[in-house]
Protein backbone atom coordinates (compact mmCIF):
# COMPACT_ATOMS: atom_id res chain seq x y z
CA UNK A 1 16.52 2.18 -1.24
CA UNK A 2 17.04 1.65 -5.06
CA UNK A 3 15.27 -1.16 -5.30
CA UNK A 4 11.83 0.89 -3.96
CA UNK A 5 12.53 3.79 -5.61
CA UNK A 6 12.75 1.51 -9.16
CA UNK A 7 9.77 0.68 -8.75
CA UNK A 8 8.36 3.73 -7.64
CA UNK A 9 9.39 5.56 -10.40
CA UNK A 10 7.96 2.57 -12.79
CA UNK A 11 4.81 4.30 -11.65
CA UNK A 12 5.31 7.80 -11.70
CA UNK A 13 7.32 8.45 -14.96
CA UNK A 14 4.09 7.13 -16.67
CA UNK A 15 2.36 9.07 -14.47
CA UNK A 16 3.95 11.71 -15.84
CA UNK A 17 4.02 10.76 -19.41
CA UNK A 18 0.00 9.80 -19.58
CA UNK A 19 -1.37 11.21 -16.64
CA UNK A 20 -4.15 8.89 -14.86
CA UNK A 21 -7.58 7.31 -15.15
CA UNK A 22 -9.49 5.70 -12.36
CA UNK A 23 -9.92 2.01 -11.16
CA UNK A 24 -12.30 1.15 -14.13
CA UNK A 25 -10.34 -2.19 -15.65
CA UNK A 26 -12.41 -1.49 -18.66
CA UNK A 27 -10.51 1.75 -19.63
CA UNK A 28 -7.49 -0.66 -20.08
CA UNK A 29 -6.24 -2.14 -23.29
CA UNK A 30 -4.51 -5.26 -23.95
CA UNK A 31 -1.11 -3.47 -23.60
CA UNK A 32 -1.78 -0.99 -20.56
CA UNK A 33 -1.55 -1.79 -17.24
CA UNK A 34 -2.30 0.67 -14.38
CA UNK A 35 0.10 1.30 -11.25
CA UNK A 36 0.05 3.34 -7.95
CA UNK A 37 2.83 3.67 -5.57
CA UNK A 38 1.88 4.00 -1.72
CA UNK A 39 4.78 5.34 0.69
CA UNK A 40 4.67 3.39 4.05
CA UNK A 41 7.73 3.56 5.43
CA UNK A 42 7.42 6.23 8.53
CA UNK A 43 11.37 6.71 8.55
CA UNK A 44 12.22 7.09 4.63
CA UNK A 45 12.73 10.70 3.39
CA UNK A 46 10.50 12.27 1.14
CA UNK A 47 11.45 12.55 -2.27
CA UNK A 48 10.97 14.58 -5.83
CA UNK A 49 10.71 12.79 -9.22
CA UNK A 50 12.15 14.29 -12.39
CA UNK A 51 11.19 12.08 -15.49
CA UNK A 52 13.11 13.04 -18.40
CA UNK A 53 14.26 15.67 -17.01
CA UNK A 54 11.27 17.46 -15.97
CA UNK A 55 9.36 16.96 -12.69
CA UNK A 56 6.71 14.87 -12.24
CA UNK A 57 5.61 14.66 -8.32
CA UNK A 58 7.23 16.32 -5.83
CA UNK A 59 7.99 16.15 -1.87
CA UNK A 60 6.45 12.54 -1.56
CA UNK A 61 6.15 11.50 1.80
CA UNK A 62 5.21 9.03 4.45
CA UNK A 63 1.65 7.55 4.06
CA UNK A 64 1.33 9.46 0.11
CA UNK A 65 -0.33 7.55 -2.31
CA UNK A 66 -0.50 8.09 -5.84
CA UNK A 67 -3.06 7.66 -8.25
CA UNK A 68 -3.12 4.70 -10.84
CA UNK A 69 -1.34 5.61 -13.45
CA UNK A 70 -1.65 3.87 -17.47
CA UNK A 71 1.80 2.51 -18.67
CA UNK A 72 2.59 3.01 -22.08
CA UNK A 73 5.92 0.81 -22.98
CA UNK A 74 8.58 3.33 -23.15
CA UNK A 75 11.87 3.74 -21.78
CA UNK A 76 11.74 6.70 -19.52
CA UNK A 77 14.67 8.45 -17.57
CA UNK A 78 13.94 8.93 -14.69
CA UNK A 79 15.88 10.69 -11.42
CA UNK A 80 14.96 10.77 -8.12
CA UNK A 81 16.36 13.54 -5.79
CA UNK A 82 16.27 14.55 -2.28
CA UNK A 83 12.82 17.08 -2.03
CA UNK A 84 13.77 20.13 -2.54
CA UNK A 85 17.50 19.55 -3.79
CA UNK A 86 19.21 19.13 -6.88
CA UNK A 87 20.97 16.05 -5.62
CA UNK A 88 20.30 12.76 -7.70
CA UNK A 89 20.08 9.50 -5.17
CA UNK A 90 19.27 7.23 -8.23
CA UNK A 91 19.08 7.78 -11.48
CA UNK A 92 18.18 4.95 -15.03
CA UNK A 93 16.71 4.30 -17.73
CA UNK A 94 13.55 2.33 -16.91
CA UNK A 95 11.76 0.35 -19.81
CA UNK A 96 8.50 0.23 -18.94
CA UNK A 97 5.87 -3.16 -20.10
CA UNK A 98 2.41 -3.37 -18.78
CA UNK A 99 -0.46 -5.31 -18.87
CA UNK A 100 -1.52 -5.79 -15.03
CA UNK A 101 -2.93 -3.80 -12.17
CA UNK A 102 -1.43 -3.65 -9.04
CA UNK A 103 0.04 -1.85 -6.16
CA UNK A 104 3.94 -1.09 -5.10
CA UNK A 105 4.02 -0.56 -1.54
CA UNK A 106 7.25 0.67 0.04
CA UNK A 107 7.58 -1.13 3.50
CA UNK A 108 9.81 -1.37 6.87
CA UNK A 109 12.78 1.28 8.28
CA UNK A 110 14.74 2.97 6.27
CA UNK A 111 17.38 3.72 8.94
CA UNK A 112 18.82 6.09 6.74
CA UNK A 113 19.36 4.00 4.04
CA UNK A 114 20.57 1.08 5.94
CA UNK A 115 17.64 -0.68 6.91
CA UNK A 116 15.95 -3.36 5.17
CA UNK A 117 13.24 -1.14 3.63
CA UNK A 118 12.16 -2.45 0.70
CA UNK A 119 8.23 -2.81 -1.42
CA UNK A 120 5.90 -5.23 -2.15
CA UNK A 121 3.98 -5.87 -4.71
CA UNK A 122 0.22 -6.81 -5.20
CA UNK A 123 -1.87 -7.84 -7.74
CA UNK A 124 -5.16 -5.28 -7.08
CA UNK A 125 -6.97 -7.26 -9.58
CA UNK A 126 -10.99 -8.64 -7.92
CA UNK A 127 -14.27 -9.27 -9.22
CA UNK A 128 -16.87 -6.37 -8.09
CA UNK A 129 -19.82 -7.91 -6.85
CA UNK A 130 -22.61 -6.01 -6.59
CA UNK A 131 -24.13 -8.32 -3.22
CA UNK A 132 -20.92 -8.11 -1.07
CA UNK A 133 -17.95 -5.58 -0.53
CA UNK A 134 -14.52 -6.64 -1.17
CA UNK A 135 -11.82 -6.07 1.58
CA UNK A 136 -8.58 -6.66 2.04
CA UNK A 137 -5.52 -6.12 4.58
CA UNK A 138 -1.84 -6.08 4.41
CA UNK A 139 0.63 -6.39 7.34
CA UNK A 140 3.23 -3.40 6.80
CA UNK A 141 3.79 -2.34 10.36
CA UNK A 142 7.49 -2.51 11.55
CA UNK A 143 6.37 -1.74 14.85
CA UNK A 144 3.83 -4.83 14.74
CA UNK A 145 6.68 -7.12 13.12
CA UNK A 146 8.77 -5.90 16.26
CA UNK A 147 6.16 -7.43 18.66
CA UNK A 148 5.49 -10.18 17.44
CA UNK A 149 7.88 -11.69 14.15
CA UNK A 150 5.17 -14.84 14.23
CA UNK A 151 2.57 -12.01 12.91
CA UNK A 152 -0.86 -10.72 13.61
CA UNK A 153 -4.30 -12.21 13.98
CA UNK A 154 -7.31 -10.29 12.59
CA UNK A 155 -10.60 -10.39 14.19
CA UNK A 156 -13.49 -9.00 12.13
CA UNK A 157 -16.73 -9.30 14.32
CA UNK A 158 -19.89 -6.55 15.24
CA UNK A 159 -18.87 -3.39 17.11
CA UNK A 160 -17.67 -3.75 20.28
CA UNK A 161 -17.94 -7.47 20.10
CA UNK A 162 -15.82 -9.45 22.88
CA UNK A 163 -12.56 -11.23 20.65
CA UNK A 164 -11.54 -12.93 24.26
CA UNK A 165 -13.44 -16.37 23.47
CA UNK A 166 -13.08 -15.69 19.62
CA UNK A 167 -11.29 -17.61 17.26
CA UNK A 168 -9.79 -14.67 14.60
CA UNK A 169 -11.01 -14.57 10.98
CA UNK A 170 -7.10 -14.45 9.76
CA UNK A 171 -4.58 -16.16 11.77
CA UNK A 172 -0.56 -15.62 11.79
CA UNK A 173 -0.80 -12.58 9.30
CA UNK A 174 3.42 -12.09 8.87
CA UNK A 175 4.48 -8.38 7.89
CA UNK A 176 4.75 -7.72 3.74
CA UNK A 177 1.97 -10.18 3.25
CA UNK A 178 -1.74 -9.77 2.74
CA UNK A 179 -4.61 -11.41 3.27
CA UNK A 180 -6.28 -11.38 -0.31
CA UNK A 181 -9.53 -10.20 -0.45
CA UNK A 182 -12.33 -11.17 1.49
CA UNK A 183 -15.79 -10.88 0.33
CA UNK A 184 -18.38 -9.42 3.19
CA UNK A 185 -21.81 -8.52 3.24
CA UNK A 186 -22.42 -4.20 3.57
CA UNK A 187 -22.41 -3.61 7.07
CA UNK A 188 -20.59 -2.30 10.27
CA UNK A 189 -17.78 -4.08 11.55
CA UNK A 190 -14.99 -3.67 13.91
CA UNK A 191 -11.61 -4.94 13.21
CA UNK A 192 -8.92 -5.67 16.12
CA UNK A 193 -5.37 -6.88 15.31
CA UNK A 194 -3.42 -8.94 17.85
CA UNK A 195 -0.09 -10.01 18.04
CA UNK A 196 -0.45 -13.85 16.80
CA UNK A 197 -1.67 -16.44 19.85
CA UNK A 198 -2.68 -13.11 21.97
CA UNK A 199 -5.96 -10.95 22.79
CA UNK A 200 -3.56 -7.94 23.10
CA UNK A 201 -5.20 -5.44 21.01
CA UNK A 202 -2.56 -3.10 19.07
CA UNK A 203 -4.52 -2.07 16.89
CA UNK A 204 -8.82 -1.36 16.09
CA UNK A 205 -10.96 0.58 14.18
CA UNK A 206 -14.38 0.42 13.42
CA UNK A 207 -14.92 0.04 9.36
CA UNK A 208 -18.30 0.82 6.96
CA UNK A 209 -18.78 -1.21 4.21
CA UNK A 210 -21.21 -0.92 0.65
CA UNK A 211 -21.91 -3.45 -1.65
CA UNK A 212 -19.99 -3.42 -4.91
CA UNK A 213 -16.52 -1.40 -3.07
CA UNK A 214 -13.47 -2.58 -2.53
CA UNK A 215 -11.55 -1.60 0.24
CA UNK A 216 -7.99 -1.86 0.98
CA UNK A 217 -5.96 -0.91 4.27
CA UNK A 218 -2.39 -1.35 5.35
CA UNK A 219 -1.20 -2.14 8.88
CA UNK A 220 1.28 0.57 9.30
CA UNK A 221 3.25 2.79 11.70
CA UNK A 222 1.90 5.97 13.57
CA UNK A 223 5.06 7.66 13.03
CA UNK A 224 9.41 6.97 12.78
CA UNK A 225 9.72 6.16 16.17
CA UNK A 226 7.88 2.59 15.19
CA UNK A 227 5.66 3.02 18.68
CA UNK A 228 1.97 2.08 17.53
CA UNK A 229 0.00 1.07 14.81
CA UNK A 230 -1.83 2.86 12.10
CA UNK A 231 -3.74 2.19 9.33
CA UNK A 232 -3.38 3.41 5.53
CA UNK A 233 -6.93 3.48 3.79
CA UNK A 234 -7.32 3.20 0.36
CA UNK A 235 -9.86 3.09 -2.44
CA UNK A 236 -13.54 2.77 -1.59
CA UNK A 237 -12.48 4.19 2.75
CA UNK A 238 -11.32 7.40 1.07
CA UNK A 239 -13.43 7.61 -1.99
């Protein structure tokens, strides 16, 4: 867990410290970066963050994810403790250096603090272009990884287009990796995940596109029993 919830809190104490702006790189200076954290492991408890002593978020959960947040360097301390308790779970002194954008994305079963949860993270960095939308996926189902440890293929065709005689977009997708992003013309479009060599649909959803967005999504889990697929939509889905 400590190695998430470093991260994590790389994010939020400068959260905390100098609030945030939106995904305009052009707000950013030569030493600011800006960082969100998503939460996408369904078992891991939710959590409150106390940044020098004072909080910051509290009772962040399963599928949360935070803004982007500018990082000053600073050394901030930072606690995390159960939500709603006084009890510390981690607790350090986190120097904090920044000059990128990107994503920390805690991943995979907690178990209660003996799985192999653990984050990812991803350069959110892509040239806008005003002709095509940008879109990208990221394998972070457990449940998926479960079924199928050779990963997922990724169809992205018409609605209700037949995949059966299809070969998919992205082959052998493997859980905590993405797919970069993809440039696509505005449109409709359905996309179907299969567990890799298969036509076995886990999971599909039908997706809107506009020129000049980017869109981001995460493979995840419905819920902690690890049963079914869901998807986490980010930027330009839930703008």
């Amino acid at each position: 867990m400590k190695a998430w919830l470093k991260v994590c809190l790389f994010a939020l104490a400068a959260a905390f410290i100098t609030g945030c702006n939106d995904d305009d790189d052009s707000s950013m200076t030569p030493t600011e970066a800006q960082l969100r954290v998503v939460h996408g492991s369904a078992d891991a408890p939710a959590v409150d963050i106390l940044v020098n002593d004072a909080a910051a978020f509290t009772n962040k959960s399963f599928k949360d994810v935070t803004e982007y947040a500018m990082l000053p360097p600073a050394t901030y301390n930072v606690k995390v403790v159960g939500a709603g308790t006084t009890t510390a779970v981690f607790e350090a002194d986190i120097p904090v250096e920044a000059n990128k954008k990107y994503s920390a994305i805690a991943l995979d079963k907690f178990t209660g603090g003996t799985g192999p949860f653990t984050v990812i993270l991803l350069e959110d960095n892509v040239e806008v272009k005003d002709d095509m939308a940008q879109l990208r996926l990221i394998h972070g189902s457990a449940f998926a990884n479960d079924a199928s440890t050779a990963g997922v293929d990724i169809y992205v065709t018409a609605p209700q287009a037949d995949i059966t005689n299809l070969t998919p977009n992205v082959s052998a997708l493997v859980f905590k990796k993405d797919t970069g992003y993809v440039a696509l013309p505005a449109g409709q479009y359905e996309v179907s995940l299969t567990p890799t060599g298969t036509k076995t649909v886990v999971k599909m959803v039908t997706i809107d596109l506009e020129n000049g967005k980017v869109y981001n999504a995460i493979a995840s889990d419905t819920d902690a029993n690890f049963a079914a697929v869901d998807l986490i939509l980010l930027d330009a889905f839930v703008e």
